[in-house]
N, C-alpha and C. Protein backbone atom coordinates (compact mmCIF):
# COMPACT_ATOMS: atom_id res chain seq x y z
N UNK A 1 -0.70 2.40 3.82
CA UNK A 1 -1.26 2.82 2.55
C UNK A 1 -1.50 4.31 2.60
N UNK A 2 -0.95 5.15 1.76
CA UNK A 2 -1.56 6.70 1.33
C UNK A 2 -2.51 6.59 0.57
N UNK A 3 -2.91 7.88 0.55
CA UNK A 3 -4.03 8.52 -0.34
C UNK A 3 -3.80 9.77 -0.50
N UNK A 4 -2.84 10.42 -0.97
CA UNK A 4 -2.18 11.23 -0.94
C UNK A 4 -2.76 11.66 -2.35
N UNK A 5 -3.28 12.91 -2.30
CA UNK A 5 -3.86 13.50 -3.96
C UNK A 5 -2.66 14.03 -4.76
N UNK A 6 -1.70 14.59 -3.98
CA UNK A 6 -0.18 15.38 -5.08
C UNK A 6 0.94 14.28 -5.09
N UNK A 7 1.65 14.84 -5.83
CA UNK A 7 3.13 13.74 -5.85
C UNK A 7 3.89 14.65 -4.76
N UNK A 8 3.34 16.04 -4.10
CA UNK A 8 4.25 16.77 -3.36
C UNK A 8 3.96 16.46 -1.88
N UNK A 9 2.56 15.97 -1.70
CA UNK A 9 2.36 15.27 -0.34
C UNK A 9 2.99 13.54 -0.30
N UNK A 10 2.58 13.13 -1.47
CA UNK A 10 3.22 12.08 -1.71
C UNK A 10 4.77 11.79 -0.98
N UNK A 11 5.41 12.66 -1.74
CA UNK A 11 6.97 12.85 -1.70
C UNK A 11 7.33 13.39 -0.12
N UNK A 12 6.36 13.94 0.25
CA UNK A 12 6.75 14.71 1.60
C UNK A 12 6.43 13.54 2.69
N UNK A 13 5.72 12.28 2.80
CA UNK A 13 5.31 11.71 3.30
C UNK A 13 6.64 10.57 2.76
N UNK A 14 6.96 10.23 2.17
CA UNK A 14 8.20 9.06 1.66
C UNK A 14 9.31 9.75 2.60
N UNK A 15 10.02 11.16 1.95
CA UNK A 15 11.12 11.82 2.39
C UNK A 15 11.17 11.61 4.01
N UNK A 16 9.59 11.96 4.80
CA UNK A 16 10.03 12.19 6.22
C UNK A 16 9.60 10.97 6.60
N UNK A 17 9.36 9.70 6.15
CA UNK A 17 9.34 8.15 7.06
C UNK A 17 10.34 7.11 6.31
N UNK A 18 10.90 6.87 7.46
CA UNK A 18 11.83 6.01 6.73
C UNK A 18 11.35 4.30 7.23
N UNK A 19 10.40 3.87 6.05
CA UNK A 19 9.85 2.69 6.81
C UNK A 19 10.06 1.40 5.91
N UNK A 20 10.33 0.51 5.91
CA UNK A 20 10.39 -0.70 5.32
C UNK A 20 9.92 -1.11 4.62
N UNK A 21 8.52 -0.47 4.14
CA UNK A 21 7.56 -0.41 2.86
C UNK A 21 6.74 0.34 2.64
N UNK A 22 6.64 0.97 1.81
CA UNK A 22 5.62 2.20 1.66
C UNK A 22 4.35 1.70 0.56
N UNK A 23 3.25 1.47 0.57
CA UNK A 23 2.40 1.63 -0.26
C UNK A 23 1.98 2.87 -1.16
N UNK A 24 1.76 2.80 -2.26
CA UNK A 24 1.57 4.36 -3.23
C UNK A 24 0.38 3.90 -4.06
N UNK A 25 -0.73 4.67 -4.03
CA UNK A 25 -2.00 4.33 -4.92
C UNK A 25 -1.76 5.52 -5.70
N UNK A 26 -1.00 4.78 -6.95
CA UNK A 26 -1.59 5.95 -8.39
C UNK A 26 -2.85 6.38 -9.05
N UNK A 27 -4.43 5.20 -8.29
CA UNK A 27 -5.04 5.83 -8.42
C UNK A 27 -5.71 7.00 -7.23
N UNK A 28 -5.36 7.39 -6.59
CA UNK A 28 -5.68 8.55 -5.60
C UNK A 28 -4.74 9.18 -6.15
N UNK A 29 -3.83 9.60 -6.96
CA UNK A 29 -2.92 10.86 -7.43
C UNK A 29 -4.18 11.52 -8.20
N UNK A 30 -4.16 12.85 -8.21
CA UNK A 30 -4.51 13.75 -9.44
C UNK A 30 -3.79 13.68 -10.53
N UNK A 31 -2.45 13.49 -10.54
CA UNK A 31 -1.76 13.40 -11.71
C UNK A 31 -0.94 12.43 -11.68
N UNK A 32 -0.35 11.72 -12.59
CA UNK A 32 0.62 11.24 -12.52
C UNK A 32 1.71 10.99 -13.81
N UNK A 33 2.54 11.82 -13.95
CA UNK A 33 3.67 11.84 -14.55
C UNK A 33 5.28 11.60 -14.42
N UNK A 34 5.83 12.51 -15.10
CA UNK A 34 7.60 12.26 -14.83
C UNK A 34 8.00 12.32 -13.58
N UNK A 35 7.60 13.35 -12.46
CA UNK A 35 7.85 13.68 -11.22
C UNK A 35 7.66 12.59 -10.77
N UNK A 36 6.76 11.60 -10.62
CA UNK A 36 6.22 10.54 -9.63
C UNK A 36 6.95 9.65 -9.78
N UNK A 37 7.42 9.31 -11.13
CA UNK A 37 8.49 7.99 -11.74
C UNK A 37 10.12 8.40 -10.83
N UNK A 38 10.40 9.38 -10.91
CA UNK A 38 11.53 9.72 -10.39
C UNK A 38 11.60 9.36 -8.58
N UNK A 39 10.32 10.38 -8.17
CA UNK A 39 10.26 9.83 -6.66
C UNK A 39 10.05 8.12 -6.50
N UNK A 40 9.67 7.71 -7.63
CA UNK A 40 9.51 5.88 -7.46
C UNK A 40 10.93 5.57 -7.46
N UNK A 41 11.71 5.98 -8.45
CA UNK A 41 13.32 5.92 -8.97
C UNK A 41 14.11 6.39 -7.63
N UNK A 42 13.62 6.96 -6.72
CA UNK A 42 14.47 7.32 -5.77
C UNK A 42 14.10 6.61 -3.91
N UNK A 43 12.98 6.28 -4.10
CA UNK A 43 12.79 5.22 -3.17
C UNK A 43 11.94 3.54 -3.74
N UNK A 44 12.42 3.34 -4.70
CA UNK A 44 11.72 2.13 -5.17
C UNK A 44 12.05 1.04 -4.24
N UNK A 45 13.34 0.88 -3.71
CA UNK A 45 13.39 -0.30 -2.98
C UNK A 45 12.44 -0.65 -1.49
N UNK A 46 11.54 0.40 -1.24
CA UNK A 46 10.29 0.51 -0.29
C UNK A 46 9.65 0.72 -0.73
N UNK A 47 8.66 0.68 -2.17
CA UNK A 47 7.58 1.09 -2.39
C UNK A 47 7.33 -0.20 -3.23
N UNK A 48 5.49 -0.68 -2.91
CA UNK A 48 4.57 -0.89 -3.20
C UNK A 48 3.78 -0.16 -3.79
N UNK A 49 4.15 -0.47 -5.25
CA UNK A 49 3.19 0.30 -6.27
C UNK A 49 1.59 -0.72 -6.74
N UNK A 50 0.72 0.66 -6.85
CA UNK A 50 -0.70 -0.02 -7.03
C UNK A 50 -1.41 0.92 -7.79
N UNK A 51 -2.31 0.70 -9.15
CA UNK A 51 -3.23 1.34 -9.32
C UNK A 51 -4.47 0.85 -9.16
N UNK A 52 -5.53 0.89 -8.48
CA UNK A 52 -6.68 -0.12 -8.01
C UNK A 52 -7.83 -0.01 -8.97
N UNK A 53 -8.22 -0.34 -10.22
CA UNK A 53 -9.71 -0.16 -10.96
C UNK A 53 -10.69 0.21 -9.58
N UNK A 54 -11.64 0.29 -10.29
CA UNK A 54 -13.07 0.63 -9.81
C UNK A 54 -13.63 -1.01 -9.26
N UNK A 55 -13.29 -2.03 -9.89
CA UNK A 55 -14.08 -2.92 -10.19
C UNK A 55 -13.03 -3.84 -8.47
N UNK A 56 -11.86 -3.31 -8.21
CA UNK A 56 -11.77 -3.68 -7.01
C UNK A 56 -11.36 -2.78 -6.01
N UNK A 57 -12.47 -1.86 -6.05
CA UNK A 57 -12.37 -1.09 -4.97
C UNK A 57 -11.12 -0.35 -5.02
N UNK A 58 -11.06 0.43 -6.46
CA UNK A 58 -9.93 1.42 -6.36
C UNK A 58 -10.92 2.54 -6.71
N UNK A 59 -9.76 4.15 -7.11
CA UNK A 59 -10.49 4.76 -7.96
C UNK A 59 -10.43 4.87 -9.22
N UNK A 60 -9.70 4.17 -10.02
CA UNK A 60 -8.83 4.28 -11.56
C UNK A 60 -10.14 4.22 -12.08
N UNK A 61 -10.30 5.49 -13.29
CA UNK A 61 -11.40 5.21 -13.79
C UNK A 61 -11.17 5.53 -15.59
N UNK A 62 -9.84 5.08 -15.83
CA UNK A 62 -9.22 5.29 -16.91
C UNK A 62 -9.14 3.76 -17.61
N UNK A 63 -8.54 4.04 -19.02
CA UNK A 63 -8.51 2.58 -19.45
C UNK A 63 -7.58 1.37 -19.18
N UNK A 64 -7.56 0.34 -19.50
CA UNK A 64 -7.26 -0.95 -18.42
C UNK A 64 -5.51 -0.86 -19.09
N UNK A 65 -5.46 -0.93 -20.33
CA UNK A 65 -3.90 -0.52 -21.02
C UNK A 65 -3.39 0.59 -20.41
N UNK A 66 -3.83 1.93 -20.35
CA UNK A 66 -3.03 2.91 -19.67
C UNK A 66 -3.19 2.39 -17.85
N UNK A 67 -3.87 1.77 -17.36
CA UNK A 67 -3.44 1.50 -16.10
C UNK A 67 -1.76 0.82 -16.07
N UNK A 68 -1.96 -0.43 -16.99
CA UNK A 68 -0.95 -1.45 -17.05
C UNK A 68 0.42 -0.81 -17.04
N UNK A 69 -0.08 0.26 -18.14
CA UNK A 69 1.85 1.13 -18.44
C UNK A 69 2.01 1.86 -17.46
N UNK A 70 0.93 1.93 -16.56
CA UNK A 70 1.57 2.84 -15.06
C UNK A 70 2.31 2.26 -14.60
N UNK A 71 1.69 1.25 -14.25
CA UNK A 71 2.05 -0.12 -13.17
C UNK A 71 3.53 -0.13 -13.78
N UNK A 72 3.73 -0.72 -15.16
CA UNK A 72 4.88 -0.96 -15.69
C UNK A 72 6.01 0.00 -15.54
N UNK A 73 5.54 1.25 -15.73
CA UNK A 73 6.44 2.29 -15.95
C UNK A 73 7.33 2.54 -14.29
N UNK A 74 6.18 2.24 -13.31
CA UNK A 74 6.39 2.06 -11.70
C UNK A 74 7.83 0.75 -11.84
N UNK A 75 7.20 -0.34 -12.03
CA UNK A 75 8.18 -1.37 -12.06
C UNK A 75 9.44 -1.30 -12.71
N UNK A 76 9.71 -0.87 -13.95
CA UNK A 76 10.78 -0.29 -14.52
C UNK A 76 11.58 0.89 -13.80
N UNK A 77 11.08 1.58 -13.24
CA UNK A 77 11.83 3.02 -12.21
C UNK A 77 11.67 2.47 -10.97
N UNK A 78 11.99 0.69 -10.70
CA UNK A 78 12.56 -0.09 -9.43
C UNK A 78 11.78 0.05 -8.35
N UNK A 79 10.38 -0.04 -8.83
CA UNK A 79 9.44 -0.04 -7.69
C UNK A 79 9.73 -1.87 -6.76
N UNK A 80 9.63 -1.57 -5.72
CA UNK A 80 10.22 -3.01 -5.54
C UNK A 80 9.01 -4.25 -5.42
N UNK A 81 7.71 -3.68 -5.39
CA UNK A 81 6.38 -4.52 -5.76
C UNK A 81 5.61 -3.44 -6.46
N UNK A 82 5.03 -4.18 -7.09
CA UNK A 82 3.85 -3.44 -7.99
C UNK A 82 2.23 -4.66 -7.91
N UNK A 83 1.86 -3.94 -7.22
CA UNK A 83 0.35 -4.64 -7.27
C UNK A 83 -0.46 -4.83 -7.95
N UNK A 84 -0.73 -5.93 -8.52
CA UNK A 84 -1.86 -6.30 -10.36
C UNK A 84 -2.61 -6.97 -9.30
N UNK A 85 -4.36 -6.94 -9.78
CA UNK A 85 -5.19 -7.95 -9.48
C UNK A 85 -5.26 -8.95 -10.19
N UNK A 86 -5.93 -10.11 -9.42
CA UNK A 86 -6.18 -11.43 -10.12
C UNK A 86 -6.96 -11.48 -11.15
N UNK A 87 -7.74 -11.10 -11.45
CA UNK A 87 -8.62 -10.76 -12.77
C UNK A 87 -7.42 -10.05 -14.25
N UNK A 88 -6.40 -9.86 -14.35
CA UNK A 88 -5.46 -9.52 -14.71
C UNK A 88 -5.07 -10.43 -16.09
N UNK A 89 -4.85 -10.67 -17.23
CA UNK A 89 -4.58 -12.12 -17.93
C UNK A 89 -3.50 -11.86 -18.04
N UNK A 90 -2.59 -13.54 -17.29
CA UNK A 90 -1.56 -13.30 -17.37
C UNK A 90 -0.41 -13.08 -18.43
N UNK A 91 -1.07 -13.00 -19.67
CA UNK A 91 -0.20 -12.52 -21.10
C UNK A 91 -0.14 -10.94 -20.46
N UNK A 92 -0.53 -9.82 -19.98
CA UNK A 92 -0.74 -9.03 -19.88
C UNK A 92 0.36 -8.56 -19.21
N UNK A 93 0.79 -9.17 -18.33
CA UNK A 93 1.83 -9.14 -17.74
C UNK A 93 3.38 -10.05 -18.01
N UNK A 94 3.81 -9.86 -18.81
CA UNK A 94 4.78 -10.89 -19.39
C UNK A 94 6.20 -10.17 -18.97
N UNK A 95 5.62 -8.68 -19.29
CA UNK A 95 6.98 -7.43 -19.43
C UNK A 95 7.47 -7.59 -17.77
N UNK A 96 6.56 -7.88 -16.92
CA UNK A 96 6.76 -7.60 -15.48
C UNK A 96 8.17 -8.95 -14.82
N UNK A 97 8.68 -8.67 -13.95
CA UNK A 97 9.42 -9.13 -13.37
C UNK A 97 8.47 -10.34 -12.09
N UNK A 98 8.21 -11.64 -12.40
CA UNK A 98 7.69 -12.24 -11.10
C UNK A 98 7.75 -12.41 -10.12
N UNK A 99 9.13 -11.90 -9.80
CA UNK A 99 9.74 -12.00 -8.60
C UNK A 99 9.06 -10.64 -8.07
N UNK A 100 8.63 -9.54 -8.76
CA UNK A 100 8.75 -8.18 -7.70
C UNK A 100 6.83 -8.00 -7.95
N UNK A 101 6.01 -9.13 -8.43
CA UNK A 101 4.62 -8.99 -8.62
C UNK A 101 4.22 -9.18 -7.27
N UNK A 102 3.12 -9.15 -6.86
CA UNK A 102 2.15 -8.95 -5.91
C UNK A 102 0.65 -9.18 -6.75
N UNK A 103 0.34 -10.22 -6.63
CA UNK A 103 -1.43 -10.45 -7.38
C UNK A 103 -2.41 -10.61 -6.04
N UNK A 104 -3.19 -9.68 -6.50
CA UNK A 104 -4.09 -9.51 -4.91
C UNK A 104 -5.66 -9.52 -5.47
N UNK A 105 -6.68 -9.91 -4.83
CA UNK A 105 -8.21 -10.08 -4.84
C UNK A 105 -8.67 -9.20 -3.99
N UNK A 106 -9.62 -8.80 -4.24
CA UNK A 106 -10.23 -7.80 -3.15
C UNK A 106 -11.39 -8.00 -3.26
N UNK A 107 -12.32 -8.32 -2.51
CA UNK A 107 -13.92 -8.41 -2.39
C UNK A 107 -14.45 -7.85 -1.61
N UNK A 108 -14.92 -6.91 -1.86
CA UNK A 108 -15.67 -5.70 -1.38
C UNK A 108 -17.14 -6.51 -0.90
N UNK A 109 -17.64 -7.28 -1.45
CA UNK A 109 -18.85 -7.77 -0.89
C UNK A 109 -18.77 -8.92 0.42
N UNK A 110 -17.88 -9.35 0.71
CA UNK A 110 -17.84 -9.99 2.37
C UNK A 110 -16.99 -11.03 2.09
N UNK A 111 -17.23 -12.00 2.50
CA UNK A 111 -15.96 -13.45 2.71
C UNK A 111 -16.73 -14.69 2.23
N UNK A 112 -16.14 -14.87 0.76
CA UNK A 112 -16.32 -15.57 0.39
C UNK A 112 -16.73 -17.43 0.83
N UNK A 113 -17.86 -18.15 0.22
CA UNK A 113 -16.62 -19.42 1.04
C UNK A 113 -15.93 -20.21 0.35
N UNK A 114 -15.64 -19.87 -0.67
CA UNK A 114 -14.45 -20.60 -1.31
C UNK A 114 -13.21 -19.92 -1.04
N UNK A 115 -12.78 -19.29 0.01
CA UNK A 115 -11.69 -18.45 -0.02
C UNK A 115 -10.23 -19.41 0.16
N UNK A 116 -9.98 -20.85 0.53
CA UNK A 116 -9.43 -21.53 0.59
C UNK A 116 -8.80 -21.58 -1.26
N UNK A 117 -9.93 -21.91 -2.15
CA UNK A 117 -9.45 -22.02 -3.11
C UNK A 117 -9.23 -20.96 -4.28
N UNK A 118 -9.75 -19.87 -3.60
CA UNK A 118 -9.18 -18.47 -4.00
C UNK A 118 -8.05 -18.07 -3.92
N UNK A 119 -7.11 -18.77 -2.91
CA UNK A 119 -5.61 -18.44 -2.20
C UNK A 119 -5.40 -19.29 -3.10
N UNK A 120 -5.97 -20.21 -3.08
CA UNK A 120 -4.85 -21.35 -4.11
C UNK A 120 -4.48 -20.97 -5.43
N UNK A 121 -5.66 -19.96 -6.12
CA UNK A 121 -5.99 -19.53 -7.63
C UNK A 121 -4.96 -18.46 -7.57
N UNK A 122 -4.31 -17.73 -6.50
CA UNK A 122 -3.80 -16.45 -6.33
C UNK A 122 -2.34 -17.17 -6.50
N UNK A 123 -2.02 -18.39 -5.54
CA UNK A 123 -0.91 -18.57 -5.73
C UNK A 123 -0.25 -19.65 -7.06
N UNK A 124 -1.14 -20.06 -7.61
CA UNK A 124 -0.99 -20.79 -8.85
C UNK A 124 -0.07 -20.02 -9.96
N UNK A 125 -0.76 -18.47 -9.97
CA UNK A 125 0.23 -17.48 -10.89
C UNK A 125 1.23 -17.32 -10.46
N UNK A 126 1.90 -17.78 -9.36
CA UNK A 126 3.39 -17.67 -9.38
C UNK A 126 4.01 -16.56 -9.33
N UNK A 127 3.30 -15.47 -8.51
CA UNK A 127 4.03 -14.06 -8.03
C UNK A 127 5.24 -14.50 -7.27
N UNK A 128 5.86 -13.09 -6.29
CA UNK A 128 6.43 -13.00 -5.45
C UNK A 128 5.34 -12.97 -4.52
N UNK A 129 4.58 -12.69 -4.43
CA UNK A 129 3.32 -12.24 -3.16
C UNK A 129 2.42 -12.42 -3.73
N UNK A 130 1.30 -12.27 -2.72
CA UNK A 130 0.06 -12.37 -2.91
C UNK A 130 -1.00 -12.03 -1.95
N UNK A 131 -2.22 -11.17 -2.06
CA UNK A 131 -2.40 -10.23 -1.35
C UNK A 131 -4.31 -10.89 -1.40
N UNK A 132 -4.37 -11.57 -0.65
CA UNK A 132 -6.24 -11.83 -0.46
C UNK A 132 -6.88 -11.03 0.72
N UNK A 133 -7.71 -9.68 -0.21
CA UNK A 133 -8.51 -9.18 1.00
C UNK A 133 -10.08 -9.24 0.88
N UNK A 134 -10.51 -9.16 1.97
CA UNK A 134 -12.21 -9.65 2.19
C UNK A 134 -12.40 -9.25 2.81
N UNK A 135 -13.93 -8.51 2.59
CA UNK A 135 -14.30 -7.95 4.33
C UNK A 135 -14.92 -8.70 4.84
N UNK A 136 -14.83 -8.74 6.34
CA UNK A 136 -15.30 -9.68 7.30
C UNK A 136 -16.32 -9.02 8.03
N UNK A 137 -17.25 -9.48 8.56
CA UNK A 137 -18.24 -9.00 9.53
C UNK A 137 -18.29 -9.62 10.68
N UNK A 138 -17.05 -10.40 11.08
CA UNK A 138 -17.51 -10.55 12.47
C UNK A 138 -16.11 -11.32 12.64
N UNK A 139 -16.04 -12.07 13.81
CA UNK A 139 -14.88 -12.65 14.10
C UNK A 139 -14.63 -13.94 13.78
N UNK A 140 -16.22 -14.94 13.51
CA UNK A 140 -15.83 -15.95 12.57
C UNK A 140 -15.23 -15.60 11.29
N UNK A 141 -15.67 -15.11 10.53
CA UNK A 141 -14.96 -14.89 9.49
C UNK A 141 -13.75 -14.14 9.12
N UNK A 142 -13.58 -13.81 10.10
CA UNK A 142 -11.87 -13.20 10.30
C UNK A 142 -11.46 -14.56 10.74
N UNK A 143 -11.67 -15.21 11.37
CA UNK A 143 -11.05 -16.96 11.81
C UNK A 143 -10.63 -17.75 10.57
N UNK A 144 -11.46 -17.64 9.56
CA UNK A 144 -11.83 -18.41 8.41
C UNK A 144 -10.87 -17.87 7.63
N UNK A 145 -10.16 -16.55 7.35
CA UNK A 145 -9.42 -16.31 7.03
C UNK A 145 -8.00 -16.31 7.30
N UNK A 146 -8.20 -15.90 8.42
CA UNK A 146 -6.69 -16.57 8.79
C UNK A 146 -5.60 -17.70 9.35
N UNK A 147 -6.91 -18.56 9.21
CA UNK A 147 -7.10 -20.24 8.80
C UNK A 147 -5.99 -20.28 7.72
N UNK A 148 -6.34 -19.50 6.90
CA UNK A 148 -5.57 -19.71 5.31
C UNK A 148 -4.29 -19.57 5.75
N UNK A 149 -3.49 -19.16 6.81
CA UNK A 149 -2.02 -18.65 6.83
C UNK A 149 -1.34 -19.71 6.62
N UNK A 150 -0.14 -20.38 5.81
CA UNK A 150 0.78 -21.53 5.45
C UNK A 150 1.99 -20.72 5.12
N UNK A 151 3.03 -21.01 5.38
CA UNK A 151 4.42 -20.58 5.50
C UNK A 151 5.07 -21.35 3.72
N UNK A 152 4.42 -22.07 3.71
CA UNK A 152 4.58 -22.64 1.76
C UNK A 152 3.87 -21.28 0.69
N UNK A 153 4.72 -21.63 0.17
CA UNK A 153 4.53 -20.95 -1.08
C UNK A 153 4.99 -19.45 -1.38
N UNK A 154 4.58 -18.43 -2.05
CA UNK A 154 4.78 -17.41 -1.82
C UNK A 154 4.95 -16.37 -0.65
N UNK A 155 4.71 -15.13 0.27
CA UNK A 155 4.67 -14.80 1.15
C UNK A 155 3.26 -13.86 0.62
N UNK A 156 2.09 -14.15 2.01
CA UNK A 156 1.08 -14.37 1.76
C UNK A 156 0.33 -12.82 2.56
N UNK A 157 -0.38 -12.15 2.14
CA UNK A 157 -1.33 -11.09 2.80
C UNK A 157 -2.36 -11.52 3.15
N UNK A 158 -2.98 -11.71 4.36
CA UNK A 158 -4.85 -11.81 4.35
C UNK A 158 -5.12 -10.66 4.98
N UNK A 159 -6.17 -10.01 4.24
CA UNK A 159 -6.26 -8.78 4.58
C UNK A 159 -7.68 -8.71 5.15
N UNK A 160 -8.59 -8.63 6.54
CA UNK A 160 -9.55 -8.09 6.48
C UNK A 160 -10.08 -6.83 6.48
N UNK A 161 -11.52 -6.37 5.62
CA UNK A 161 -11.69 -5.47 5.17
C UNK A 161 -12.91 -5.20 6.25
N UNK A 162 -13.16 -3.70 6.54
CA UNK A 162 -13.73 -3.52 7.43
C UNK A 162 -13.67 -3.51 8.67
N UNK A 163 -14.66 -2.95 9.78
CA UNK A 163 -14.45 -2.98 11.49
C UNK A 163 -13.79 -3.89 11.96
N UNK A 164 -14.38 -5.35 11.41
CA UNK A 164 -14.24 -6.78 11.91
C UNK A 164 -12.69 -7.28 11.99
N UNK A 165 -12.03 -6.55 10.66
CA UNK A 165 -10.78 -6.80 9.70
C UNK A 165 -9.86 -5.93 10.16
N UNK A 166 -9.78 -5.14 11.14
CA UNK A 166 -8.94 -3.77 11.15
C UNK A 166 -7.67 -4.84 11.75
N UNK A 167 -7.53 -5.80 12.96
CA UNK A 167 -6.73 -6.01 13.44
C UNK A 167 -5.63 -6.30 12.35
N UNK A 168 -5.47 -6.89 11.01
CA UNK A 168 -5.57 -7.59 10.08
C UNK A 168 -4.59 -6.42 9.37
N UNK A 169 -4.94 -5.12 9.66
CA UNK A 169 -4.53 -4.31 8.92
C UNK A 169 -3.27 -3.45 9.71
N UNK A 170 -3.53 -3.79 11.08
CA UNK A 170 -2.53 -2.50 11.94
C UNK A 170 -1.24 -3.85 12.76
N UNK A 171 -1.66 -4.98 12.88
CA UNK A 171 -1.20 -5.71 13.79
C UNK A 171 -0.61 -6.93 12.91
N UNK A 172 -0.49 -6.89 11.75
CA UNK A 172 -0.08 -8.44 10.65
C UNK A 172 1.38 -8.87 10.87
């Protein structure tokens, strides 16, 4: 994942790794316009596009329609995932391609215990992926999570968030 504030660090960081997937948060850009669509247009088949609201631990602090036409505008210039959260209605997303979605949860406040049927709610919408992260505080609850791993269904992220969660993030 970057956090890259320009589309020129952005771009300088795509150009010199040549890696199998790149994550891009449009909300950590300062700007984002024509330049950024093009660098999406020119490595889309590795990029994971995302704009993250506030409300899951992004910084987007713009309105929920101009998020969407980012996202969209990303997906259209062959981003090869584009990341929507589950809170998302799925009329909202109709224009999007299902095959190249990614619907992800993020809970910033710890690990749920319904997280069993949170995966299930994630994979019910019928993405390509699906991305459940939680922070964990300890190693039971990193257990509890990756309990959830099943080779059915979509191809699945558990992400832990925090100290507890790092393995989760460098080693998946």
């Amino acid at each position: 994942t970057g956090a890259e504030k320009s589309v020129a660090e952005l771009s300088q960081r795509l150009d010199q790794r040549a890696t199998p997937l790149d994550e891009i948060r449009l909300d950590a850009l300062e700007r984002v316009d024509d330049e950024l669509f093009a660098l999406v247009e020119r490595h889309g088949a590795r990029l994971l596009v995302c704009c993250r609201p506030r409300r899951q631990g992004g910084s987007w602090r713009g309105d929920e329609a101009d998020r969407l036409e980012l996202l969209r505008r990303a997906h259209d210039a062959g981003a090869r995932w584009v990341d929507i959260e589950a809170d998302v209605e799925p009329v909202a997303l109709s224009d999007f391609d299902g095959a190249r979605l990614l619907i992800s949860w993020h809970d910033l406040e710890g690990c749920p215990a319904d997280l069993g049927a949170r995966l299930a709610e994630l994979r019910a919408r019928r993405p390509g992926a699906v991305k459940l992260a939680v922070t964990v505080s300890d190693a039971a609850e990193l257990g509890r999570l990756l309990e959830l791993r099943d080779d059915r269904g979509p191809p699945t992220l558990l992400i832990g968030m925090g100290p507890a969660g790092l393995l989760t993030r460098t080693h998946y």
